[in-house]
Protein backbone atom coordinates (compact mmCIF):
# COMPACT_ATOMS: atom_id res chain seq x y z
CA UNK A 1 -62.78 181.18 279.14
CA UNK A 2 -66.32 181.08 280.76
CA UNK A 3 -69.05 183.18 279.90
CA UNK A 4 -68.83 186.87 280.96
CA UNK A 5 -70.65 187.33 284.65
CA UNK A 6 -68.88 189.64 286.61
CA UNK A 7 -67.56 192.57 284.95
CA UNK A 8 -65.12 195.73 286.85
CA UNK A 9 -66.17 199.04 284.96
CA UNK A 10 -63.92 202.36 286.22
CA UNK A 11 -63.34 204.67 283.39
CA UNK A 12 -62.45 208.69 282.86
CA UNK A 13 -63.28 208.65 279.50
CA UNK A 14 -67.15 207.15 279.05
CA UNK A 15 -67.30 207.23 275.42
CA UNK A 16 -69.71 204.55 274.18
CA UNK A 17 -69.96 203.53 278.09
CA UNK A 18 -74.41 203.39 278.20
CA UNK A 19 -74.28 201.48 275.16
CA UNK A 20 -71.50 198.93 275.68
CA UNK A 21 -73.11 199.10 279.07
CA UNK A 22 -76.52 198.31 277.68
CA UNK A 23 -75.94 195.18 275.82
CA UNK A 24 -74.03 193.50 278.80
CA UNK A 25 -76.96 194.24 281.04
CA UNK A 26 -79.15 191.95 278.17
CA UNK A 27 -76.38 189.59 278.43
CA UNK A 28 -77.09 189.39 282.50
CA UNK A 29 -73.67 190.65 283.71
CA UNK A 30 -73.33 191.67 287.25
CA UNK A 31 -71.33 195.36 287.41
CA UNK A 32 -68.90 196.57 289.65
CA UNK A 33 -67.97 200.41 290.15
CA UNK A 34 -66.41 203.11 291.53
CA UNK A 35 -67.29 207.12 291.30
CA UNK A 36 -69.00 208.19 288.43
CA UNK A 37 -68.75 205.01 286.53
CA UNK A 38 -71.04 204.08 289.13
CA UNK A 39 -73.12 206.93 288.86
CA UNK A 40 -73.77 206.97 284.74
CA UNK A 41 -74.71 203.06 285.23
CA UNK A 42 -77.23 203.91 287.79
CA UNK A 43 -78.51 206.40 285.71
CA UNK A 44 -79.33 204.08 282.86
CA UNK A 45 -81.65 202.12 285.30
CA UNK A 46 -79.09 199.18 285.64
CA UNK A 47 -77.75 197.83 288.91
CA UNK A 48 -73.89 198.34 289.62
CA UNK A 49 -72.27 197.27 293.26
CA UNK A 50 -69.94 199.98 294.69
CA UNK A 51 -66.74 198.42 294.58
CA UNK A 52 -65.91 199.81 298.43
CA UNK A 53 -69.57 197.80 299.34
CA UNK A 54 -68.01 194.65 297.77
CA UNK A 55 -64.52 195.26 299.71
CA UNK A 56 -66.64 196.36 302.73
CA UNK A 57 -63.41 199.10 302.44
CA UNK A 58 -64.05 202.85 301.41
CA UNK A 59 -62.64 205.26 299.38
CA UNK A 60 -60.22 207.58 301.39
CA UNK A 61 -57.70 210.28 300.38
CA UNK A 62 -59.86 211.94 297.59
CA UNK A 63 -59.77 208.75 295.93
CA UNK A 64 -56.55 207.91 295.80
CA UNK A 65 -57.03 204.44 297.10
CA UNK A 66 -60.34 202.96 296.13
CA UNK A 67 -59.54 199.45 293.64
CA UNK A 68 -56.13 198.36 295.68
CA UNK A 69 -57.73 195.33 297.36
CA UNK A 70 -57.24 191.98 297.37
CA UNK A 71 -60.74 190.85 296.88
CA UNK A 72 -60.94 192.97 293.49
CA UNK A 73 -57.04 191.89 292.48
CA UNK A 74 -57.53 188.18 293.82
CA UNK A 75 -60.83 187.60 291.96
CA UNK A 76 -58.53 189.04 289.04
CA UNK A 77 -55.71 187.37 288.97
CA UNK A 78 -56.95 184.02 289.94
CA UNK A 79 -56.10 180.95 287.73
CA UNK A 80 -59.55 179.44 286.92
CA UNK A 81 -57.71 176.13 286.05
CA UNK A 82 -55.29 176.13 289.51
CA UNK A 83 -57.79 174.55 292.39
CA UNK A 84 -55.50 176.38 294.94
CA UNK A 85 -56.29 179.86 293.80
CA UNK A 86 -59.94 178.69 293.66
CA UNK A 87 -60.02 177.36 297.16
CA UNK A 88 -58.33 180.76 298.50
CA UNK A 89 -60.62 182.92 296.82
CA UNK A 90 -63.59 180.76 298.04
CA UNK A 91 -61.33 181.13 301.97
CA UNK A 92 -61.79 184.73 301.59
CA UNK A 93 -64.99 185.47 299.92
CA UNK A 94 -63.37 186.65 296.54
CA UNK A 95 -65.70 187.16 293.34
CA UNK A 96 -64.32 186.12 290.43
CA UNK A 97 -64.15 188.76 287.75
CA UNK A 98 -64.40 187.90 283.68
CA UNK A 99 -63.91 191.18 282.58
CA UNK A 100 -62.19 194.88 283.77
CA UNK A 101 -63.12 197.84 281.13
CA UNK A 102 -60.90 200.74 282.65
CA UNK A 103 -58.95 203.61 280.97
CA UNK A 104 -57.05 206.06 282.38
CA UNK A 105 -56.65 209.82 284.22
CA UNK A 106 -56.15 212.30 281.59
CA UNK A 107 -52.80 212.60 282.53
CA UNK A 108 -51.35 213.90 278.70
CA UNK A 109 -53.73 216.27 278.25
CA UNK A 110 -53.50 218.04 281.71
CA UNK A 111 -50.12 218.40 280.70
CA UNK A 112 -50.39 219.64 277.30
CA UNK A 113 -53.34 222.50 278.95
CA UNK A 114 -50.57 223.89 281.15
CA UNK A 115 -51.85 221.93 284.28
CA UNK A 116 -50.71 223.51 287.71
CA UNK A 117 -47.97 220.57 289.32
CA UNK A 118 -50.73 219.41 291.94
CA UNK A 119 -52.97 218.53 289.03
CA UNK A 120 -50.51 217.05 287.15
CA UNK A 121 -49.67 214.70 290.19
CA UNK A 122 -53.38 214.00 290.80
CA UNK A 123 -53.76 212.65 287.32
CA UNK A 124 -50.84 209.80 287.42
CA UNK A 125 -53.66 207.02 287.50
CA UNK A 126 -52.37 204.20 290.06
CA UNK A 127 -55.47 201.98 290.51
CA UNK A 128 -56.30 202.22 286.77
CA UNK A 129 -52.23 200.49 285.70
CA UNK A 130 -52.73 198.10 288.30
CA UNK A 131 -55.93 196.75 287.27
CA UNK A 132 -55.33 197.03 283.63
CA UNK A 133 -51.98 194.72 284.12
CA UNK A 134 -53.51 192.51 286.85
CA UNK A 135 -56.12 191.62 283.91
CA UNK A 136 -53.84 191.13 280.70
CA UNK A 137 -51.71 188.67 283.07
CA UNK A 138 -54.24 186.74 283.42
CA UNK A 139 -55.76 187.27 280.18
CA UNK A 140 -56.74 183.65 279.04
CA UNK A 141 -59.45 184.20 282.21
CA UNK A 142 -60.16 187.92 281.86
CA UNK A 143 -60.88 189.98 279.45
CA UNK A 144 -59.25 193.47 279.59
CA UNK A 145 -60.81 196.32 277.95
CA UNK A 146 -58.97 199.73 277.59
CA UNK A 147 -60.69 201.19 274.73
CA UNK A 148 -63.70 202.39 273.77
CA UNK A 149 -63.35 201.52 269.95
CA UNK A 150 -63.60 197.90 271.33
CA UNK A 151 -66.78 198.18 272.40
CA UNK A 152 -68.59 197.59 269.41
CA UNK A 153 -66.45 194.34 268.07
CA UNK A 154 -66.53 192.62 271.69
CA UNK A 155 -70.38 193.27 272.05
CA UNK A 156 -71.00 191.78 268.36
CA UNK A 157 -68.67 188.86 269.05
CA UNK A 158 -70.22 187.75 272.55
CA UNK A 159 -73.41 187.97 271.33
CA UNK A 160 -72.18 185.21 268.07
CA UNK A 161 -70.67 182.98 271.12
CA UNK A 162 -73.52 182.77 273.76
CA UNK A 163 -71.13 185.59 275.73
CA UNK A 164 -67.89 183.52 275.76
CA UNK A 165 -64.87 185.99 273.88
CA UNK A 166 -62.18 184.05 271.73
CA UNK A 167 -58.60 183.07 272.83
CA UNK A 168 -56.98 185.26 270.21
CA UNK A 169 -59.37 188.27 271.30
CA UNK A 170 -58.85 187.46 274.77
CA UNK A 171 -54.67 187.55 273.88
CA UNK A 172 -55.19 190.92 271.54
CA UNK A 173 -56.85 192.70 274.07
CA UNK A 174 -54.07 191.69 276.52
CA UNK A 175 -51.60 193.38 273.74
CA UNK A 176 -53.41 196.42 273.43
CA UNK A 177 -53.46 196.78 277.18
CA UNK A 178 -49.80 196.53 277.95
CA UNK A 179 -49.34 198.83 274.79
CA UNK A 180 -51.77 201.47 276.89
CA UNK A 181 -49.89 201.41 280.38
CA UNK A 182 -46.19 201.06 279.12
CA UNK A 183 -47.47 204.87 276.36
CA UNK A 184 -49.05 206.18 279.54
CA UNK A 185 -45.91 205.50 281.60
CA UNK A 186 -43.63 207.02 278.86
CA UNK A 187 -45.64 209.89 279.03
CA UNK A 188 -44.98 210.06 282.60
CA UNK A 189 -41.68 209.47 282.75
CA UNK A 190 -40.46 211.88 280.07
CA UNK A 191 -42.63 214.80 281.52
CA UNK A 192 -40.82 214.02 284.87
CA UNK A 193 -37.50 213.65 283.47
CA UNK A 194 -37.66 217.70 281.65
CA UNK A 195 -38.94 219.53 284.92
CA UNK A 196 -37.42 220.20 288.77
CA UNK A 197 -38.62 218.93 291.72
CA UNK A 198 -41.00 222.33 291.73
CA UNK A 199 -42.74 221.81 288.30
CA UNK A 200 -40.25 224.25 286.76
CA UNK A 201 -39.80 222.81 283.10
CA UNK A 202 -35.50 222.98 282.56
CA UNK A 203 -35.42 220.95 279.37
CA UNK A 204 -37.44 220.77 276.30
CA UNK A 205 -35.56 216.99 275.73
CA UNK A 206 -36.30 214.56 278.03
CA UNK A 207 -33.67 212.68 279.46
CA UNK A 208 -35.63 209.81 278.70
CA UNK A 209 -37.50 208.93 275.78
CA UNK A 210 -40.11 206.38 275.36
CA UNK A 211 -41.56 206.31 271.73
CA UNK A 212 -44.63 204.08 270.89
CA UNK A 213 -46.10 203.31 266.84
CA UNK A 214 -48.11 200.76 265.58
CA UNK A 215 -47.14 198.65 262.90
CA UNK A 216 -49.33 199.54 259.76
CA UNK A 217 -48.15 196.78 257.08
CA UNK A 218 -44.35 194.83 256.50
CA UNK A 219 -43.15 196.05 253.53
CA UNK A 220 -42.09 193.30 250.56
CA UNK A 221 -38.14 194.82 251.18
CA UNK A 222 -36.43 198.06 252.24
CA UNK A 223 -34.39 200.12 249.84
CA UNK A 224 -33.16 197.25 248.19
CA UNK A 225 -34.49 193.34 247.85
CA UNK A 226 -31.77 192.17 250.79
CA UNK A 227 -33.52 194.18 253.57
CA UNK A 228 -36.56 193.71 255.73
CA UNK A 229 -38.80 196.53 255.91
CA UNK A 230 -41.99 197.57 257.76
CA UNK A 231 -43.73 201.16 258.22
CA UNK A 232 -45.31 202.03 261.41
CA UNK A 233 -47.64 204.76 262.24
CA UNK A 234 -47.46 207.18 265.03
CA UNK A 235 -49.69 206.58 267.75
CA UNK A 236 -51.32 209.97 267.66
CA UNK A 237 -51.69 209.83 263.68
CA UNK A 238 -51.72 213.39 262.02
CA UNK A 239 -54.41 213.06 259.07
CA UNK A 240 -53.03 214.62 256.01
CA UNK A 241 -49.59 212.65 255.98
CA UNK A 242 -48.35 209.69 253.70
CA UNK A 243 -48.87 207.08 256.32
CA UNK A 244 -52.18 208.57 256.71
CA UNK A 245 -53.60 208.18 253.45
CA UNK A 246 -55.95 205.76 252.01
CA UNK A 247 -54.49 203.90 249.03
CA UNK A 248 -57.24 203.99 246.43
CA UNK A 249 -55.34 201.98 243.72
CA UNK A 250 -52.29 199.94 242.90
CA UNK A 251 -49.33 197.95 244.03
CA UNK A 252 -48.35 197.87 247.77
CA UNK A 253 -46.27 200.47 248.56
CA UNK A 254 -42.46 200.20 248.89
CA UNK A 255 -40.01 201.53 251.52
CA UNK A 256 -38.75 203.88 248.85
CA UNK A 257 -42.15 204.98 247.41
CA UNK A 258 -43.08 205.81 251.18
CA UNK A 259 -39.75 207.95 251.36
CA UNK A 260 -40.21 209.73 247.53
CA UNK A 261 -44.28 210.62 248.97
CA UNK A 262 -42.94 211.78 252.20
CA UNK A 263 -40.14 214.74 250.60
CA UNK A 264 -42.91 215.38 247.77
CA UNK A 265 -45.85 215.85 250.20
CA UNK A 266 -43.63 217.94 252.03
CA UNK A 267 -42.64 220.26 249.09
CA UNK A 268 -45.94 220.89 247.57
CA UNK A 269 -46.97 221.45 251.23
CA UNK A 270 -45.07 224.63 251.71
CA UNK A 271 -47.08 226.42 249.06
CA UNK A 272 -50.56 228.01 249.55
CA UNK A 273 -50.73 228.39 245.22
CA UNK A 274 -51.32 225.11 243.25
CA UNK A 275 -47.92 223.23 243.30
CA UNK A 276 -46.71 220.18 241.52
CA UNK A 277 -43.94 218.57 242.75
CA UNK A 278 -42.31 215.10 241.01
CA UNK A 279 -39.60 213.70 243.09
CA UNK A 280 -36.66 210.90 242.35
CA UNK A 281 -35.01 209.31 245.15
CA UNK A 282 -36.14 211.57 247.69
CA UNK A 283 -34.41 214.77 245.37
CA UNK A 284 -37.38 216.68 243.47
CA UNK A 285 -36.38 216.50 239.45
CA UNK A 286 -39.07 219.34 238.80
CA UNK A 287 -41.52 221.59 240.64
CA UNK A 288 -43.72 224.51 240.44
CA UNK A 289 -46.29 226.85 240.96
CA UNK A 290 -49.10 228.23 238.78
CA UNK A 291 -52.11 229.61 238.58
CA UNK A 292 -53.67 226.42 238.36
CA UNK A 293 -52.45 222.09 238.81
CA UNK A 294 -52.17 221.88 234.72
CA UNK A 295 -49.80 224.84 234.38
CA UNK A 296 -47.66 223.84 237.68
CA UNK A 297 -47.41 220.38 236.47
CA UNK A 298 -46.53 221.41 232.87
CA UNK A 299 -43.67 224.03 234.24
CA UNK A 300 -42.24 220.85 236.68
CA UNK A 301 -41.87 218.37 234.19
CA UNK A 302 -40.25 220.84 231.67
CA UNK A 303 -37.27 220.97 234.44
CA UNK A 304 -35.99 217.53 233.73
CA UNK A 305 -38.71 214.99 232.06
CA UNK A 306 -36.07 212.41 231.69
CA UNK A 307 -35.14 212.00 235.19
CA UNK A 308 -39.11 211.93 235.91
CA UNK A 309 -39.82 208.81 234.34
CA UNK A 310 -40.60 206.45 237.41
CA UNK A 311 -40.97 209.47 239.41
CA UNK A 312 -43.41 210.00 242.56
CA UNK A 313 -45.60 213.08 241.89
CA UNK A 314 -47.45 215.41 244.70
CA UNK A 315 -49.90 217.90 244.21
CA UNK A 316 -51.65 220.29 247.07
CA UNK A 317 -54.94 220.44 245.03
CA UNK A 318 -57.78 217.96 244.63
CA UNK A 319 -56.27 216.20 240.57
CA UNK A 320 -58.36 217.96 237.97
CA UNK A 321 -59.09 215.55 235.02
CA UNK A 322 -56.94 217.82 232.60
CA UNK A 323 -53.74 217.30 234.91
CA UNK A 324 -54.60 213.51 235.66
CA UNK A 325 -54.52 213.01 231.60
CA UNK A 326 -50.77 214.32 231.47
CA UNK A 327 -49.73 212.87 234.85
CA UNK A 328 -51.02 209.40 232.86
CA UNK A 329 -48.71 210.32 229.39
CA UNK A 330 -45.84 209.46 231.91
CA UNK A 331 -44.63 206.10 233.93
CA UNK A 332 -45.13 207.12 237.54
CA UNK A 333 -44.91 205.09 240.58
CA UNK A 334 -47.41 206.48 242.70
CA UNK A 335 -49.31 210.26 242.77
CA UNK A 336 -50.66 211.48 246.21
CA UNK A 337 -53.19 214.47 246.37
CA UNK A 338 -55.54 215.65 248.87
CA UNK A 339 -58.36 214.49 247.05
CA UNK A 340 -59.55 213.46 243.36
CA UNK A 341 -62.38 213.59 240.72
CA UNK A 342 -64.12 210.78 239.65
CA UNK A 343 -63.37 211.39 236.32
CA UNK A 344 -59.32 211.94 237.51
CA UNK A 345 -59.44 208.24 239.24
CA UNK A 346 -60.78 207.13 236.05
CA UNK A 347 -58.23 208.54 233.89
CA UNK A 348 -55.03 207.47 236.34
CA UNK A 349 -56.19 203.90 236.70
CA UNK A 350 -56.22 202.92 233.21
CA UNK A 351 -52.23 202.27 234.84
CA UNK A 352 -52.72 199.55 236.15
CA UNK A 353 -49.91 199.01 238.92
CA UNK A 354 -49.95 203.13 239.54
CA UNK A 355 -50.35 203.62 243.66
CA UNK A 356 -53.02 206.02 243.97
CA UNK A 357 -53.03 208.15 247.18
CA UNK A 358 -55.39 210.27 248.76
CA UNK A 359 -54.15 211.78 251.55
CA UNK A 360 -57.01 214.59 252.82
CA UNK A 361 -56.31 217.76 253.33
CA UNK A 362 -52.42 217.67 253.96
CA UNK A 363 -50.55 218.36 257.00
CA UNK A 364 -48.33 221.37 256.69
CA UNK A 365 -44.82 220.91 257.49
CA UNK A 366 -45.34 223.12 260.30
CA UNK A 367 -46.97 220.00 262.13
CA UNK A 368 -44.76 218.03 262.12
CA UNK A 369 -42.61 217.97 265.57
CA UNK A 370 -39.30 216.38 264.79
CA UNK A 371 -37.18 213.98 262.52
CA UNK A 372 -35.22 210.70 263.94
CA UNK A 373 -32.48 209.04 262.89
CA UNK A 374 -31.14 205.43 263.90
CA UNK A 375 -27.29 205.37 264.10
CA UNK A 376 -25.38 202.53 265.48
CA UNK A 377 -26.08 202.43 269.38
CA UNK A 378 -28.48 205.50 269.51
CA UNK A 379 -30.73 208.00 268.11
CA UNK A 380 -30.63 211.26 266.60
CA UNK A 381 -33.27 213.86 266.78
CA UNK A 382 -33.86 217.13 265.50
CA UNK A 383 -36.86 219.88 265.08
CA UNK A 384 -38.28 219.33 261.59
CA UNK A 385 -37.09 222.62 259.27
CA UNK A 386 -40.51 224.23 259.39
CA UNK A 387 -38.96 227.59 258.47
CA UNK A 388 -40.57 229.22 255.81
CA UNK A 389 -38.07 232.08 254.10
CA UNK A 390 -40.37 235.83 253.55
CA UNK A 391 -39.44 238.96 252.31
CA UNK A 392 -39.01 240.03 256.28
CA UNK A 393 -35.92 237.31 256.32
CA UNK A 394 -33.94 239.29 253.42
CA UNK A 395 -30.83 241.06 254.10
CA UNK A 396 -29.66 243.07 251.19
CA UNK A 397 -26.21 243.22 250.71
CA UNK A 398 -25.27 243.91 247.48
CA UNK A 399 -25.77 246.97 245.75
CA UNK A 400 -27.87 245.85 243.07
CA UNK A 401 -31.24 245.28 244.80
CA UNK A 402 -33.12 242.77 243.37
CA UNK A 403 -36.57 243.61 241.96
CA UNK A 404 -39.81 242.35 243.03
CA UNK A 405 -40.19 239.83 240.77
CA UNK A 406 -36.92 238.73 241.41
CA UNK A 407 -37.95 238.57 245.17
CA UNK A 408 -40.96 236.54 244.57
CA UNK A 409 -38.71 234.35 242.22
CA UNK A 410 -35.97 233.99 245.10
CA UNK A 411 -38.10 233.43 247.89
CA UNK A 412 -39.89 230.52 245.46
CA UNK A 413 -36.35 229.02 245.25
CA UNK A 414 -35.26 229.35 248.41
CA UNK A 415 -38.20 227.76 250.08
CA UNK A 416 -37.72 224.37 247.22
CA UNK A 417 -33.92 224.32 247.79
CA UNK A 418 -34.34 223.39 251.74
CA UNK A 419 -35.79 220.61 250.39
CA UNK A 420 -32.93 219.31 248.04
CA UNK A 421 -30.16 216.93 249.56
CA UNK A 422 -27.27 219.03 250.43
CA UNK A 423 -25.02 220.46 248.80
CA UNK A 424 -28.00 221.94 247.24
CA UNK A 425 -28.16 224.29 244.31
CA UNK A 426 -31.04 225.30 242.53
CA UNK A 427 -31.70 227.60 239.65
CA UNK A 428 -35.52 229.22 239.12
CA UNK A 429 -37.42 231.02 236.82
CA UNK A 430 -41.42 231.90 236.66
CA UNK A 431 -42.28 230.22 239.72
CA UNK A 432 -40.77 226.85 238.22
CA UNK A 433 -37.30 224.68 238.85
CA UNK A 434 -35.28 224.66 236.05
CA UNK A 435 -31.55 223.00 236.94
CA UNK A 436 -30.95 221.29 240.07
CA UNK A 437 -28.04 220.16 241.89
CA UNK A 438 -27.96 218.05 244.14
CA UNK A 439 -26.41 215.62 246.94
CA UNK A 440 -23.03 216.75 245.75
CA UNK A 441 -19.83 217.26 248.18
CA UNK A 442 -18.90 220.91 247.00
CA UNK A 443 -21.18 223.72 246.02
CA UNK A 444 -19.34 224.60 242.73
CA UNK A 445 -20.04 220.93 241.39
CA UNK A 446 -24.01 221.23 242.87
CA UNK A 447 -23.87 224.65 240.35
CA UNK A 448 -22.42 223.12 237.85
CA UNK A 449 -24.47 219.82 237.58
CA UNK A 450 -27.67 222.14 237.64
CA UNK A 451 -26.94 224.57 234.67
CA UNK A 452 -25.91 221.11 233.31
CA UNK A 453 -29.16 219.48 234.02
CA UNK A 454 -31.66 222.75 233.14
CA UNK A 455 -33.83 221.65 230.64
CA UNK A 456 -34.22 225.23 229.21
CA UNK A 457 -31.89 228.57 228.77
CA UNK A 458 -30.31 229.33 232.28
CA UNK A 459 -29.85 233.09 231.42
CA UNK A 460 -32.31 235.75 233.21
CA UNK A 461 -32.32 232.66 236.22
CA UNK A 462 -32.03 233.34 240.07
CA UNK A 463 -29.98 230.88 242.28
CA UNK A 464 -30.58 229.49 245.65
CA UNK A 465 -28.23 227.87 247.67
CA UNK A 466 -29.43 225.47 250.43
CA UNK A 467 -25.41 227.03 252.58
CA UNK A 468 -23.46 230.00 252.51
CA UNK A 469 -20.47 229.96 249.38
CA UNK A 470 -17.30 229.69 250.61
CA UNK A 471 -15.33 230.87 247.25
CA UNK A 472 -16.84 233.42 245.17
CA UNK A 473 -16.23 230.81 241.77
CA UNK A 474 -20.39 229.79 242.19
CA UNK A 475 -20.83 233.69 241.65
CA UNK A 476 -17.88 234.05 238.88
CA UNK A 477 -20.20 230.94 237.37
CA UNK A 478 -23.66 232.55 237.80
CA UNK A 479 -22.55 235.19 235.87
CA UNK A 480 -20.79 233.41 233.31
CA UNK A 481 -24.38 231.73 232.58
CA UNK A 482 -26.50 234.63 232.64
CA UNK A 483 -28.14 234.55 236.40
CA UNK A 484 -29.17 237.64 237.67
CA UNK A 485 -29.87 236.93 241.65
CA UNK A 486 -28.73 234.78 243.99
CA UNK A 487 -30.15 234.04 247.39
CA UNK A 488 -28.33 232.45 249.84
CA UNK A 489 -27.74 232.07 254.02
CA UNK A 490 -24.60 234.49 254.46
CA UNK A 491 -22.34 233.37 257.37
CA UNK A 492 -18.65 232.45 255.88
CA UNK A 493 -15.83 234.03 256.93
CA UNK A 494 -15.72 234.79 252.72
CA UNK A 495 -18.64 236.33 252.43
CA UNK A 496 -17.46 239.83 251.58
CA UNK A 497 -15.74 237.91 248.80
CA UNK A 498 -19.12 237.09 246.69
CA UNK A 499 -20.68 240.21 248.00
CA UNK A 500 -17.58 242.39 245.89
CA UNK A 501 -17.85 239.46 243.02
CA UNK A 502 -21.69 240.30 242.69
CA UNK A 503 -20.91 244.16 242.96
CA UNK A 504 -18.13 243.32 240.14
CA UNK A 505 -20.32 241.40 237.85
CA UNK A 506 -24.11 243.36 238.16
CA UNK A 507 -25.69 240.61 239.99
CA UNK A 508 -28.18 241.33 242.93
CA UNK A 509 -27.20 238.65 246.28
CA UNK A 510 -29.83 238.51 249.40
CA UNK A 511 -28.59 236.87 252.54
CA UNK A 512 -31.67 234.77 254.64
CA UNK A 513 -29.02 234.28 257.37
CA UNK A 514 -30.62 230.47 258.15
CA UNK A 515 -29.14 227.86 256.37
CA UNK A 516 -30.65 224.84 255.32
CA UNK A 517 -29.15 221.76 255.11
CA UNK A 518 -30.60 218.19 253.99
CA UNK A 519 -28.62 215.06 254.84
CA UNK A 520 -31.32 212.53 255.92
C-alpha cells in the first residue's frame, strides 16, 4: 500500500473524530466529506472537499443519495497494481482514495427508543454499507475504518511507518468491517422480519435470526480432552458476567470451569444478602446466605464438603480476607467475586494454579435475555428463568400454614432449587442447603438422594421441588424424615393427593404455581 493521501470521512458517530482528524492533517492528507462530517472538520480549521464538489453531483432527497458515484466508488475500488483500472480512472478524472473512515445511521438504537416507522426507515444507512464494502474489497489498497477505537492504534502505527499501514492491519480492518455491515444487516433484517408492512410489531421472534460474537480465546478442549472448544463473547458484552471478567490469577480457563462460573454466578446473583455458592458440574453441592461472606460460606460447605473438593465457588460480595483463608483450606478450581482485597488476592494465590476471577459488580439474572441451545440441524431458544419466587407468589393450600420463618426458609429454597438440574429436590434450613438432589429421572429418587446426601439432621427441614409431585410418596417421605414444609409449583392432576397427605401428616405445603425446570 502507498502512503495515506486521500482519505473519505462520513460518520454519525464522531467520537475521537477532531483528534484522529488532527494527526492526519500533520500527516498532509487531503479530506473528503459529506454533511456534518464536513462541517466538524471545517470547524477545526482544516480543509475538507464536499464530496458533491468533487462529483460536481449534489445531495438530493434529504440525503438519501449523496456517496453513490462512480468517481468516489471507482477511486475506491480501483486495483493500484491493474494499469487498466488506472488508465480508466485517469479517462474519467477519478481520485484515488487510501482510506474511507465511515460508520453507520443509528439504526439499533432508533429502534430500541420506540422510533416512529418513518424514522426507522430513514436510518437503514445505504451509502455508509456500500462504501464500507467497496473499501474492505479492495482492502490491500484501502484502508477501511469503521470504528472509533481504531483511531488511536492506526494514528500511532502510521506515524512508526512514514504513513504507510501494514498488510495484516490493512486485512484486520477489512475483517472488522464486513463483521460491522453483515451485525448491522442482521439487525435489519430481524426487526423487519417481527413487524407488518405498517410498523405493527406481530412477533417478539424473528423469523430470522442473525447472531454475531467475537471469539475471546480457544479453549485447550471442551468437556472432555477429544473435543475442540472455544468461548466467544457477545457483541454487546454485559459487564458483570463470567466472560466478562478479568482473570487475575491462574490456569486458563476450561470449557467446564466457564460452565461451573456461569450456574454459580447465577445463584449467588439472585440474592441481595451475602451468598456463597460452590458448584460441581454445573449442580451447586452447597449454598447460603448469612449475615456476612464467612458465615454463608461456612453454612455452604457444611451441605456436602466432600463433593466440594474441586468445586467452583461464587460469592456476590467483594472476598474478605477471613473467607479467602477458608476458601484456601480447600482444592478449588477457580473463585469469581465482584471484587477482592489485597490482602484476599494474597491469601488465594499462595494456590498456585487457582483461576482467580473478578467479575465487577455482577449482572443480575434479570439481564440476561435468553438461553440457546445447538441441536442437530437447528437451534433452540428460550427466555432465561429470571423469575424470582416472593411471598405474593404463595398459594396456601394446606391447612397448616406455614410460619414466617418457614416462609423466609421456603422462598430461600425455592429460589436455589430453579437452579438445580431437574428433577430437582432440595432440602433447607437457616438460610443454608443441606441435601440436594439432583439430575435424577423421578422426584422420589431426587428426595431420596438428598436426605441421603444432607450433611446434617434433616428433621425441622423445608423442601422445595423444582415440579409439581405426581404421587404423594415425596410427602409420605418428608414426613417420615422430619420436614415440616414443602414448597412446590402445584399443577398435577394429583395434587389434591399431597394436599390430603400433608393435611394427614401435620405438614404445611405452598403452591408457587410456576415450575422450574433445568435441563441445559
Amino acid at each position: 500500500m502507498n502512503r495515506i493521501g486521500n482519505v473519505i470521512i462520513s460518520v454519525f458517530d464522531k467520537t475521537g473524530l477532531p483528534e484522529f482528524v488532527s494527526e492526519l492533517n500533520k500527516m498532509g492528507v487531503k479530506f473528503f466529506s459529506t454533511g456534518g462530517t464536513h462541517k466538524l472538520i471545517c470547524g477545526l480549521g482544516i480543509d475538507a472537499m464536499k464530496i458533491e464538489d468533487y462529483t460536481g453531483f449534489p445531495e438530493m432527497m434529504d440525503g438519501r443519495v449523496k456517496s453513490m458515484h462512480p468517481k468516489i466508488h471507482g477511486g475506491i475500488l480501483a486495483c493500484r497494481d491493474d494499469k487498466a483500472h488506472i488508465k480508466s480512472a485517469e479517462d474519467h478524472g477519478i481520485t484515488m482514495f487510501d482510506m474511507v473512515v465511515v460508520n453507520l445511521y443509528p439504526f439499533k438504537s432508533t429502534v430500541e427508543k420506540g422510533g416512529k416507522m418513518h424514522e426507522i426507515i430513514e436510518n437503514i444507512d445505504i451509502g455508509g454499507p456500500t462504501l464500507i464494502r467497496s473499501a474492505a474489497k479492495n482492502f490491500k489498497d484501502v484502508a477501511v475504518v469503521t470504528s472509533p477505537s481504531d483511531y488511536k492504534t492506526i494514528i500511532e502505527e502510521l506515524k512508526a511507518n512514514e504513513g504507510v499501514l501494514s498488510k495484516a492491519t490493512l486485512f484486520n480492518l477489512c475483517l472488522k468491517a464486513f463483521s460491522h455491515t453483515a451485525l448491522y444487516d442482521g439487525y435489519i433484517s430481524s426487526y423487519f422480519s417481527t413487524i407488518d408492512h405498517e410498523g405493527k410489531k406481530i412477533v417478539d421472534d424473528p423469523e430470522i435470526l442473525t447472531l454475531q460474537y467475537i471469539k475471546k480465546e480457544t479453549l485447550r478442549y471442551g468437556e472432555n480432552p477429544h473435543q475442540k472448544a472455544s468461548v466467544y463473547r457477545d457483541i454487546n458484552l454485559v459487564k458483570g458476567t463470567a466472560v466478562a471478567a478479568e482473570q487475575l490469577h491462574g490456569k486458563q480457563l476450561s470449557f467446564n470451569n466457564y460452565m461451573d462460573l456461569e450456574s454459580s454466578k447465577n445463584i449467588v446473583s439472585d440474592f441481595d444478602e451475602p451468598a456463597v455458592a460452590i458448584v460441581k458440574h454445573t449442580n451447586p453441592c452447597g449454598a447460603a446466605t448469612g449475615k456476612n461472606l464467612p458465615e454463608s460460606y461456612k453454612k455452604a460447605l457444611e451441605c456436602d464438603p466432600v463433593s466440594a473438593f474441586g468445586s467452583i465457588i461464587a460469592v456476590n460480595r467483594r472476598l474478605d480476607p477471613v473467607t479467602a483463608a477458608m476458601i484456601a483450606e480447600l482444592f478449588v478450581e477457580a473463585v469469581i467475586a465482584p471484587s477482592y482485597d489485597p490482602e484476599s488476592l494474597e491469601v488465594i494465590k499462595k494456590k498456585k494454579n487457582i483461576r482467580i476471577l473478578e467479575a465487577g459488580t455482577f449482572a443480575r439474572n434479570t439481564e440476561m435475555d435468553c438461553e440457546f441451545k445447538k441441536i442437530s440441524g437447528g437451534l433452540l431458544i428460550e427466555d432465561a428463568d429470571r423469575k424470582i419466587i416472593t411471598a405474593a407468589d404463595l398459594q396456601f393450600v394446606t391447612v397448616k400454614r406455614p410460619s414466617e420463618d418457614e416462609i423466609k426458609e421456603l422462598l430461600f429454597a425455592q429460589n436455589l432449587v430453579k437452579h438445580v438440574k431437574s428433577n430437582a429436590i432440595l432440602l433447607a434450613r437457616n438460610g443454608a442447603t443441606v441435601g440436594i438432589g439432583a439430575g435424577q429421572m423421578s422426584r422420589i429418587d431426587a428426595l431420596e438422594i438428598a436426605i441421603k446426601k444432607a450433611n446434617s439432621p434433616v428433621k425441622g427441614c423445608v423442601l422445595a421441588s423444582d415440579a409439581f409431585f405426581p404421587f404423594r410418596d415425596c410427602v409420605d417421605t418428608a414426613a417420615k424424615h422430619g420436614i415440616t414444609a414443602i414448597i412446590q409449583p402445584g399443577g398435577s392432576v394429583r395434587d389434591q393427593d399431597s394436599i390430603d397427605a400433608c393435611n394427614e401428616l401435620g405438614i404445611a405445603m405452598v403452591f408457587t404455581g410456576a415450575r422450574s425446570f433445568r435441563h441445559l
